[in-house]
Protein backbone atom coordinates (compact mmCIF):
# COMPACT_ATOMS: atom_id res chain seq x y z
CA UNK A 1 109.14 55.85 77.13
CA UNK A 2 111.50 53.09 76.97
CA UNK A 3 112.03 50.66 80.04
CA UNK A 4 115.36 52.70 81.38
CA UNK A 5 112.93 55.45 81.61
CA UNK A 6 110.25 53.68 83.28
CA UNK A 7 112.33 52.43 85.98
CA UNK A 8 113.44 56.07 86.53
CA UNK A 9 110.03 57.13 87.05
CA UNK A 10 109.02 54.05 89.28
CA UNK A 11 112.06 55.50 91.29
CA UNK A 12 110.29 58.99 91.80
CA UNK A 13 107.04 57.19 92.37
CA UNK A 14 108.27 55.27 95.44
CA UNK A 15 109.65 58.20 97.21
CA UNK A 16 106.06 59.38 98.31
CA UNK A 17 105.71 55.47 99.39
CA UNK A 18 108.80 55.88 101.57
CA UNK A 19 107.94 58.80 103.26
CA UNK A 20 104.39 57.51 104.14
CA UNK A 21 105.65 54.50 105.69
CA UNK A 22 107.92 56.40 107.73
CA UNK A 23 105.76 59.31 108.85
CA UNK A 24 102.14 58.16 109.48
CA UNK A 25 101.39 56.24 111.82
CA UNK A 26 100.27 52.92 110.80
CA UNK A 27 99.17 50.32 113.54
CA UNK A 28 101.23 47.46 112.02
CA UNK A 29 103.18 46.74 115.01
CA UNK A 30 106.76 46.98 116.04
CA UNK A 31 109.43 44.83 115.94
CA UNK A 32 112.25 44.42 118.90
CA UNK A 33 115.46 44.17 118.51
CA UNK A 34 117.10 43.89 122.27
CA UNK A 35 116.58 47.15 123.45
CA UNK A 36 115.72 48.79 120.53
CA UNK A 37 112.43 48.86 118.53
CA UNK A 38 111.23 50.06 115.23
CA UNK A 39 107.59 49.68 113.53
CA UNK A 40 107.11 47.51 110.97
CA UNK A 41 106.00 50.72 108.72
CA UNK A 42 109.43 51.63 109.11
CA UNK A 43 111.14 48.25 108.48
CA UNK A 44 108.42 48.77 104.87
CA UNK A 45 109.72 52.65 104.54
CA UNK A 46 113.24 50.93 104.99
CA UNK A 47 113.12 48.16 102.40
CA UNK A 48 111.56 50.25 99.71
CA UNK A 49 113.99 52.78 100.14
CA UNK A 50 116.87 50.08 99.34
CA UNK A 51 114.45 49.27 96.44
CA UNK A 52 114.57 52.46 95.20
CA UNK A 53 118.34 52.93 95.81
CA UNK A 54 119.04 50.01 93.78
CA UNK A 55 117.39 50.89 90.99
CA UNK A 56 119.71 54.16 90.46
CA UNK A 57 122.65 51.95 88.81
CA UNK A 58 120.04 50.12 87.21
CA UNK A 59 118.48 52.41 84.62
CA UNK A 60 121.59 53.98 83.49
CA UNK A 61 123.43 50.56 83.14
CA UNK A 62 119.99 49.71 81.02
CA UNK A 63 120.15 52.99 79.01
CA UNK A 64 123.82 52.45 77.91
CA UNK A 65 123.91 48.86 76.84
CA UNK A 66 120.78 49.03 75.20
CA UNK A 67 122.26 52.21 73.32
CA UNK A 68 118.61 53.73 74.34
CA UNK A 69 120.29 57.20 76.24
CA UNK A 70 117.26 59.70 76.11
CA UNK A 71 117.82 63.58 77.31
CA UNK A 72 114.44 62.73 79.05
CA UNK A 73 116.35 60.12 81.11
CA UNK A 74 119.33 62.55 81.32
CA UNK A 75 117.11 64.97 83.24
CA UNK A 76 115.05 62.22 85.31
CA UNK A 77 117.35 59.97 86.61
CA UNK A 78 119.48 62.90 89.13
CA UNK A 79 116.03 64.10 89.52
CA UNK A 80 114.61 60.98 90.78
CA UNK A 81 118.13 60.36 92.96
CA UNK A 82 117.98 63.98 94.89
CA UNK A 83 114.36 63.40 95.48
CA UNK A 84 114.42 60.22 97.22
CA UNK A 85 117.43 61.39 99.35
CA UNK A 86 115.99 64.80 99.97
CA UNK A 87 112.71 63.15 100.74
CA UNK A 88 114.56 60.56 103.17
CA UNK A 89 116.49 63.00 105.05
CA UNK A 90 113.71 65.11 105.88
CA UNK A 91 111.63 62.57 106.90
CA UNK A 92 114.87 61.56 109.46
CA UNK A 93 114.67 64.69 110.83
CA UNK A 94 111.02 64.94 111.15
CA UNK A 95 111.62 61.95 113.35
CA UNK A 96 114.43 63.31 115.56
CA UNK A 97 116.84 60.99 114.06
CA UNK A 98 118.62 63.63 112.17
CA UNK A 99 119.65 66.91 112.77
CA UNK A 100 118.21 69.47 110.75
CA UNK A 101 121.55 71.54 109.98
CA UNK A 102 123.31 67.83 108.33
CA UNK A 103 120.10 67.85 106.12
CA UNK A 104 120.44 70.91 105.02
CA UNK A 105 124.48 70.59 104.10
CA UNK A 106 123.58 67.04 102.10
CA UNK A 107 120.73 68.94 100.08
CA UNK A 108 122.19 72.33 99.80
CA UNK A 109 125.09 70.50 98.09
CA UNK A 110 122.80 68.83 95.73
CA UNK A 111 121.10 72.08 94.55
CA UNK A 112 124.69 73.50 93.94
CA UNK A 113 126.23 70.63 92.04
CA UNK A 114 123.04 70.36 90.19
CA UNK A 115 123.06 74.14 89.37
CA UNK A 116 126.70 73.30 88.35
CA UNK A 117 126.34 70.90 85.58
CA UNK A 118 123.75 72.63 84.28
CA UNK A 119 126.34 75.60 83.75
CA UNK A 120 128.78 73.00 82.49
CA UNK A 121 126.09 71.58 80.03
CA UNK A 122 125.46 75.27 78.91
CA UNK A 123 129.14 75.49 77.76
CA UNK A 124 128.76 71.75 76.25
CA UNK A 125 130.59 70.09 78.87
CA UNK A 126 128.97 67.06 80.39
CA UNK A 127 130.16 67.06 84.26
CA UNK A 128 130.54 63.26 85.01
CA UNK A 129 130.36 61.97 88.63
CA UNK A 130 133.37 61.66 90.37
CA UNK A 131 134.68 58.42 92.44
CA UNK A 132 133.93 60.63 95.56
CA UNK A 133 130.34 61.79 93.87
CA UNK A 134 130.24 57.90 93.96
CA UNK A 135 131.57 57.39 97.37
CA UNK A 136 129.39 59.76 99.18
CA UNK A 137 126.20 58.48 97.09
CA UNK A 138 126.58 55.37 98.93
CA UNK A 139 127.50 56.63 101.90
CA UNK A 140 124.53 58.64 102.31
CA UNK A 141 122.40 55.46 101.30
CA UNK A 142 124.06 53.51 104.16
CA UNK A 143 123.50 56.30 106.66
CA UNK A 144 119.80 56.67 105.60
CA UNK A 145 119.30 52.99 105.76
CA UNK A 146 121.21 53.03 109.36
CA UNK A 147 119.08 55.67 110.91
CA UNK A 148 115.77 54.10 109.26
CA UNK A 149 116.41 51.24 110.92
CA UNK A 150 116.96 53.01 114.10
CA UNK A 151 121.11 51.37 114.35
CA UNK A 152 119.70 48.19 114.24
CA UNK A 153 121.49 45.64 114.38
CA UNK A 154 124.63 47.73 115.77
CA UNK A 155 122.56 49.01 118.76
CA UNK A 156 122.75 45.88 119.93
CA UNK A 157 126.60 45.98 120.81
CA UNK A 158 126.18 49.33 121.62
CA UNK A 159 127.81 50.29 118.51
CA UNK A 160 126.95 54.07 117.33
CA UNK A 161 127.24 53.33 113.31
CA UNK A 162 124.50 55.04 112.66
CA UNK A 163 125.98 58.09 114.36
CA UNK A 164 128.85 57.47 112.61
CA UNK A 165 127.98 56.72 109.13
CA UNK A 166 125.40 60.53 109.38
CA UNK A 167 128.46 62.50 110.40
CA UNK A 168 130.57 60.69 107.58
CA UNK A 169 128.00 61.15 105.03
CA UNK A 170 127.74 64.86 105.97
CA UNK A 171 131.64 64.97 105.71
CA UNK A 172 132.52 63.41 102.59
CA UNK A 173 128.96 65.42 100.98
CA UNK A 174 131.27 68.44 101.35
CA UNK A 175 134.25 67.18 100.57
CA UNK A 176 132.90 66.09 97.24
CA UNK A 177 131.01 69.39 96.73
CA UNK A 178 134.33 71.23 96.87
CA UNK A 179 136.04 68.38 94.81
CA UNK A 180 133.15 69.16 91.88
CA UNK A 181 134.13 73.07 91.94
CA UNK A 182 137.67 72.84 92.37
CA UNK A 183 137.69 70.87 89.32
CA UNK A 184 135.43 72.66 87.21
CA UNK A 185 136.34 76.40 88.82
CA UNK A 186 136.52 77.27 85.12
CA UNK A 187 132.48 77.42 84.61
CA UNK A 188 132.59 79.21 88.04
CA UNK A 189 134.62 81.85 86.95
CA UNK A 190 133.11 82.20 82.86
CA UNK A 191 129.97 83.04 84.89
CA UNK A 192 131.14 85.53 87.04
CA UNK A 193 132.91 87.21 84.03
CA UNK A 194 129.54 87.36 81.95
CA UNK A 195 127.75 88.68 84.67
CA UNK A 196 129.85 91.27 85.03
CA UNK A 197 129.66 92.31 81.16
């Protein structure tokens, strides 16, 4: 396994770490900030989750200089990606900081666009991401991050940017998921014409 690969899989391996932190209850304290507090497990589930995050450019930037692209890594790395946020989001809503319906939009549109490449990569088309796959990747990341934390430091001017940057992420998550079928509406309809041969 070479070291692209490796990060990948330290990637899957922290998303059981992140959801531990945030949903057992460790007696490590809590931390105020003004009127708002969050534990110090939290602050942990928090900063490995930004950990994790980063590595996602990181292995594929690896991969491609290095020339060491593996179809191994090709199937790990949105693996590893849709788990941690997946595992994040459901954790947020296990904690009431995230409503269960905007969980389900982010991750039913993951499924689908996953279920679409795999069509395109059937027909030998590799479905890159798009700037607004892009866009809402790190939108989602800074919404995650924002509700981990609880809106801190916003919360503190009474500024909702946590509320703001969920109902963005859940926004732009389907605009992107419609972008991704509009543009490939070809695999979309070559399946429905086989299926009906």
């Amino acid at each position: 396994m070479n070291v692209a690969n490796k990060i990948t899989m330290a990637r899957i391996f922290l998303v059981p770490v992140v959801m531990i932190f945030l949903l057992v209850r460790f007696d490590l304290g809590s931390i105020q900030f003004g009127q708002v507090t969050i534990t110090v497990s939290e602050l942990i589930a928090t900063l490995v989750f930004v950990l994790a995050a980063v590595t996602d450019g990181l292995d594929g930037y690896i991969a491609r200089k290095n020339k060491i692209v593996t179809n191994l890594g090709k199937f790990l790395d949105p693996l590893a990606d849709k788990l941690l946020i997946t595992a994040a989001l459901i954790s947020l809503v296990e904690m009431n900081r995230l409503e269960a319906w905007m969980a389900i939009i982010i991750i039913s549109r993951e499924f689908a666009v996953t279920g679409l490449r795999l069509i395109g990569a059937v027909e030998g088309k590799v479905i890159a991401a798009s700037a607004l796959g892009k866009a809402k990747t790190i939108i989602q990341i800074v919404a995650i991050v924002a509700l981990m934390l609880n809106n801190i430091p916003f919360a503190e001017y009474a500024i909702p940017f946590a509320l703001i940057a969920k109902w963005l992420a859940v926004m732009i998550t389907v605009v992107s998921g419609v972008d991704y079928f509009y543009k490939n509406r070809k695999f979309v309809s070559l399946t429905t014409s086989n299926s009906k041969q």
